[in-house]
N, C-alpha and C. Protein backbone atom coordinates (compact mmCIF):
# COMPACT_ATOMS: atom_id res chain seq x y z
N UNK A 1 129.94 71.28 78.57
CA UNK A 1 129.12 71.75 77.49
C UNK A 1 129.35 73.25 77.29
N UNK A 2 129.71 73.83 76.12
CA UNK A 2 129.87 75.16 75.48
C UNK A 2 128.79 76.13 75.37
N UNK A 3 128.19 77.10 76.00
CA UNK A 3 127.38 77.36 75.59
C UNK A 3 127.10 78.76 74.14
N UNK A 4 125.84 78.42 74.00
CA UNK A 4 126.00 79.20 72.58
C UNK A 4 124.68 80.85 72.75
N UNK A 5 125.51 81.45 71.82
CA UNK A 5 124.20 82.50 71.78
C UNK A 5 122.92 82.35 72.27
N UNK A 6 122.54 81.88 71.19
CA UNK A 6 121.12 81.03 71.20
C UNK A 6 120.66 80.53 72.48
N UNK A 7 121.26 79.63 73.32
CA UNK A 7 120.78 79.16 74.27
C UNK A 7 120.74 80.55 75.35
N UNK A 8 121.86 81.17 75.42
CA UNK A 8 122.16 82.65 76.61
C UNK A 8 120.83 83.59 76.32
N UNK A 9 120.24 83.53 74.82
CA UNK A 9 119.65 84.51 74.97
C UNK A 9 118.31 83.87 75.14
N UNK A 10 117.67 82.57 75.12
CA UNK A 10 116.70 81.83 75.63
C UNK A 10 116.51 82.06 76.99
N UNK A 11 117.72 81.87 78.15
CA UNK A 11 117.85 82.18 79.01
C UNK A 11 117.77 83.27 79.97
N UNK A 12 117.92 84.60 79.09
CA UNK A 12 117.49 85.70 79.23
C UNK A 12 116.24 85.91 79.21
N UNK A 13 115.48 85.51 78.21
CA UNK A 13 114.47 85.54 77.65
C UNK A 13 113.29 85.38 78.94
N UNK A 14 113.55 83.80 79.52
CA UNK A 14 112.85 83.40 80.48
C UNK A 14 113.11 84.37 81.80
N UNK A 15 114.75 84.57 81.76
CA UNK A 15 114.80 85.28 83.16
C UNK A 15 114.02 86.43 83.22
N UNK A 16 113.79 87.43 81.96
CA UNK A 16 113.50 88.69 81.51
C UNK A 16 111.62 88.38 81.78
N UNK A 17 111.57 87.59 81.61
CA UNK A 17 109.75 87.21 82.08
C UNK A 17 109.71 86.66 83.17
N UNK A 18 110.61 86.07 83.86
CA UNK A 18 109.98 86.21 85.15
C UNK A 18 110.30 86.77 86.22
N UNK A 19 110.93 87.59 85.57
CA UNK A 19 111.32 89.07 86.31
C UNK A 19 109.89 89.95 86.12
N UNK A 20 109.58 89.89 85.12
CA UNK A 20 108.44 90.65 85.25
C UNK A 20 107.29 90.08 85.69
N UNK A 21 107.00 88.97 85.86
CA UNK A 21 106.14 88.56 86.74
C UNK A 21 105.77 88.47 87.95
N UNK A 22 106.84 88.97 88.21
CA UNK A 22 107.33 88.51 89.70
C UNK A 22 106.76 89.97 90.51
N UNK A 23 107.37 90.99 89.47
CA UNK A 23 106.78 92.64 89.83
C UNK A 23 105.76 92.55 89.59
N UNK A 24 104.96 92.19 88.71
CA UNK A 24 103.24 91.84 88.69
C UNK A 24 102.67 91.30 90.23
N UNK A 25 103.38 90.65 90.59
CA UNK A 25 102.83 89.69 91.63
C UNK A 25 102.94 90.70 92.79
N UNK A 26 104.40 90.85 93.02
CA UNK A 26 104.54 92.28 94.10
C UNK A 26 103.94 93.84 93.59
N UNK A 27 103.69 94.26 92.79
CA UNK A 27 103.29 95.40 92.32
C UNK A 27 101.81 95.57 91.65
N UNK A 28 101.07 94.62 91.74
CA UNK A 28 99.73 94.36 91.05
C UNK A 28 99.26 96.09 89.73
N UNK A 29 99.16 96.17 89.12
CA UNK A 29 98.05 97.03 88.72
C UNK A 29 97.22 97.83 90.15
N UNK A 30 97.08 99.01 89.92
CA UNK A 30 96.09 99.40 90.98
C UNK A 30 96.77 99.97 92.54
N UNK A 31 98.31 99.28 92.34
CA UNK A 31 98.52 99.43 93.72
C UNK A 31 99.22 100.99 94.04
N UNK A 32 99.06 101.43 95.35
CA UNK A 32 99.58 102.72 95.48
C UNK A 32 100.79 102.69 96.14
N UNK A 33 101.23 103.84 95.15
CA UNK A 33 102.77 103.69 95.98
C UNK A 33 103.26 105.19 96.52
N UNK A 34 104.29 105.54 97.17
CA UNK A 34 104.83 106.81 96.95
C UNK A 34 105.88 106.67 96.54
N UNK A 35 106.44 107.06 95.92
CA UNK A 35 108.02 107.20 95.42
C UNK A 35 108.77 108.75 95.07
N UNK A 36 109.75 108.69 95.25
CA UNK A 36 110.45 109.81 95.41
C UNK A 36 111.18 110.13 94.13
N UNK A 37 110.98 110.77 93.26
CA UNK A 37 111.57 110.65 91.74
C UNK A 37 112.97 111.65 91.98
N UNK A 38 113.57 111.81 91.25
CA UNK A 38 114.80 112.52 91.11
C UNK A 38 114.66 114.22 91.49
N UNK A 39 114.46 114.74 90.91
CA UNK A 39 114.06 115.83 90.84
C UNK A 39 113.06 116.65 91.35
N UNK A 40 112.27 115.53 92.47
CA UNK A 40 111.49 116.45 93.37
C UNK A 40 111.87 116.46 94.71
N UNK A 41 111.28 117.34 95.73
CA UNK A 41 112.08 117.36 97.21
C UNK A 41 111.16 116.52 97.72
N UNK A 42 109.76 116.19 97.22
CA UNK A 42 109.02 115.46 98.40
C UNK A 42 108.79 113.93 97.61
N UNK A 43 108.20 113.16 97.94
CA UNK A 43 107.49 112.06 97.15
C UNK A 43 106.39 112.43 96.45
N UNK A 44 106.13 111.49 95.56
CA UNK A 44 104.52 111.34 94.91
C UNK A 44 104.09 110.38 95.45
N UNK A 45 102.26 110.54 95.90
CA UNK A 45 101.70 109.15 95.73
C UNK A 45 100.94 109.01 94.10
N UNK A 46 101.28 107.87 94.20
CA UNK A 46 101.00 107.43 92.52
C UNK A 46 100.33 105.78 92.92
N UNK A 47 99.38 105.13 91.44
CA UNK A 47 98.44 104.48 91.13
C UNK A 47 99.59 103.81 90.19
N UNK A 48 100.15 102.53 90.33
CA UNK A 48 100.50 101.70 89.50
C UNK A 48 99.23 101.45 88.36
N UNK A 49 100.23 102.07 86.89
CA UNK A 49 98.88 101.98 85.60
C UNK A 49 99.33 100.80 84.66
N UNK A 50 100.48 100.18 84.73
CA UNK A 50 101.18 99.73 83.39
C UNK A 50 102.26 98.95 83.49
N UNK A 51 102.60 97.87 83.12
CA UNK A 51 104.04 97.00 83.32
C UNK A 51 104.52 96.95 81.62
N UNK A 52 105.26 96.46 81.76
CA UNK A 52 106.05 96.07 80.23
C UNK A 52 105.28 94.51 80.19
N UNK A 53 105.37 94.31 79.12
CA UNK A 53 104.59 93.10 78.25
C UNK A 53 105.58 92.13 77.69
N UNK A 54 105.96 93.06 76.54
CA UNK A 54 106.90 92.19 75.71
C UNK A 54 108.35 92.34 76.29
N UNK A 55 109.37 92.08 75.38
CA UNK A 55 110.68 91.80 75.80
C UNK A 55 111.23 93.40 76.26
N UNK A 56 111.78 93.87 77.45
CA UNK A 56 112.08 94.89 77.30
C UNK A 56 113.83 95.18 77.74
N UNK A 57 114.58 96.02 77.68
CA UNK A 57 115.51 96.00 78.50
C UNK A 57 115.35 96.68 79.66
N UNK A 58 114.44 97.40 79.76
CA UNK A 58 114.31 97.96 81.30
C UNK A 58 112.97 97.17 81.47
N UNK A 59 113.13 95.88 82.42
CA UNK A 59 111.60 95.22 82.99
C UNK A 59 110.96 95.82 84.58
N UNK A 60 112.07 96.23 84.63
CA UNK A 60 112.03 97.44 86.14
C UNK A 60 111.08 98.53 86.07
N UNK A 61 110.42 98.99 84.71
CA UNK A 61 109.95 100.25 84.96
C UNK A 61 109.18 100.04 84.37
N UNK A 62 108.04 101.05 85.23
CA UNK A 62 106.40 100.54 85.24
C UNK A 62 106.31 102.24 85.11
N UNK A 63 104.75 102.30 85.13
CA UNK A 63 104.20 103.35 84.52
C UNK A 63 103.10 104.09 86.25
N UNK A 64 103.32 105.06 86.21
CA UNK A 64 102.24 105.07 87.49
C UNK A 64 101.85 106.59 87.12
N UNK A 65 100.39 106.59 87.63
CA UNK A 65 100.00 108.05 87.83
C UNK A 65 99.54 108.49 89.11
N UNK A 66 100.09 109.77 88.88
CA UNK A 66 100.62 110.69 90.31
C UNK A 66 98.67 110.86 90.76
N UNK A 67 98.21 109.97 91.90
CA UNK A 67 96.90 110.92 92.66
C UNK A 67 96.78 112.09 92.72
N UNK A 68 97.49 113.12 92.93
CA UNK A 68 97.58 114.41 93.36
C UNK A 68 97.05 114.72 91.59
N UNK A 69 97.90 115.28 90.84
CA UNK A 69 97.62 115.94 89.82
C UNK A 69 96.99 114.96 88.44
N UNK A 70 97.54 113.30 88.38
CA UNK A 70 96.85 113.00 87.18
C UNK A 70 98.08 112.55 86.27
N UNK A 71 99.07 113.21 86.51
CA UNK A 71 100.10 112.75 85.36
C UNK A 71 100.97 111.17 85.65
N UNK A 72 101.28 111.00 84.35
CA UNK A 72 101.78 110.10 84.26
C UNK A 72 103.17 110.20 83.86
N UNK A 73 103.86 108.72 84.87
CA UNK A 73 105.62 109.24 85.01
C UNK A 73 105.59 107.38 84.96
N UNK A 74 106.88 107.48 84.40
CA UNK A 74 108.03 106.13 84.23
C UNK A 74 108.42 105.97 85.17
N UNK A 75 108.61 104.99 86.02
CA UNK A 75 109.72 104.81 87.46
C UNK A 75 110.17 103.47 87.31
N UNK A 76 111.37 103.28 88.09
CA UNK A 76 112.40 102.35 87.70
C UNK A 76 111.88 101.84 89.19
N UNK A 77 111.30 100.25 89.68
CA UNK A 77 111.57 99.68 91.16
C UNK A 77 112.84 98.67 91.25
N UNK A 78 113.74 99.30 90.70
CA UNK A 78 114.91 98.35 90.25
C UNK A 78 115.45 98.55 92.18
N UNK A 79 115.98 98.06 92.87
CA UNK A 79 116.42 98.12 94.18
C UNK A 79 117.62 98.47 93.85
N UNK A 80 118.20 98.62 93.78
CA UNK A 80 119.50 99.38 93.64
C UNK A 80 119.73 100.84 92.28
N UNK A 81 119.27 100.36 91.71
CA UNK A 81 119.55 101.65 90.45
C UNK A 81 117.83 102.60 90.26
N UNK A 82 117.38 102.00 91.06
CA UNK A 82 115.64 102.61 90.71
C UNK A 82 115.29 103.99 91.65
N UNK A 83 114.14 103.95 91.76
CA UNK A 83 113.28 104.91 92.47
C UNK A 83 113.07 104.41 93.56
N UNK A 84 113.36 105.32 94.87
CA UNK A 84 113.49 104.72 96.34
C UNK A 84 111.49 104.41 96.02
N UNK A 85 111.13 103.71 96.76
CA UNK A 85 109.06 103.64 96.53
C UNK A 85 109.26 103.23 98.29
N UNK A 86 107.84 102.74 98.19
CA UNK A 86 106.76 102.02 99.54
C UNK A 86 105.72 102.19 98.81
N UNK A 87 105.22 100.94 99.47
CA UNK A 87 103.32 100.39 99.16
C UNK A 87 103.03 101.21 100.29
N UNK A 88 101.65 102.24 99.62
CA UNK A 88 100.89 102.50 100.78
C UNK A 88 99.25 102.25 100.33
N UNK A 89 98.97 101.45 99.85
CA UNK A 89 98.04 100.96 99.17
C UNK A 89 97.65 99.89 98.25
């Protein structure tokens, strides 16, 4: 059987959601993490605030705000191309 657009991108579709479900499940809302962003020498601890919903191309990156000061930063928990993290909360 040949496959067609249509079906590849159905397939995506599902994989692309339960990929993100899956980080819902491991990453809940609420949970604390530290992660080490690019450009700083130490970690942040940060408050998971936000996942992607709809279709995204990055389903890896969630939204968290930093405990310490309040702000809010994008981070990638992609395991290989992301933001090194740990749950500490």
């Amino acid at each position: 059987m040949e496959m067609t657009i249509e079906q590849l991108s159905k397939d995506y579709e599902k994989a692309d959601k339960a990929l993100k479900e899956g980080i819902k499940k491991i990453l809940p809302l609420g949970t604390k993490i530290r992660v080490q962003m690019r450009h700083n020498a130490r970690p942040i601890e940060a408050e998971i605030i936000w996942h992607p919903e709809s279709w995204s191309n990055e389903p890896h990156r969630i939204t968290v705000r930093n405990l310490k000061t309040g702000k809010k930063r994008r981070v990638s928990v992609h395991p290989k191309y992301g933001h090194p993290y740990e749950v500490i909360g």
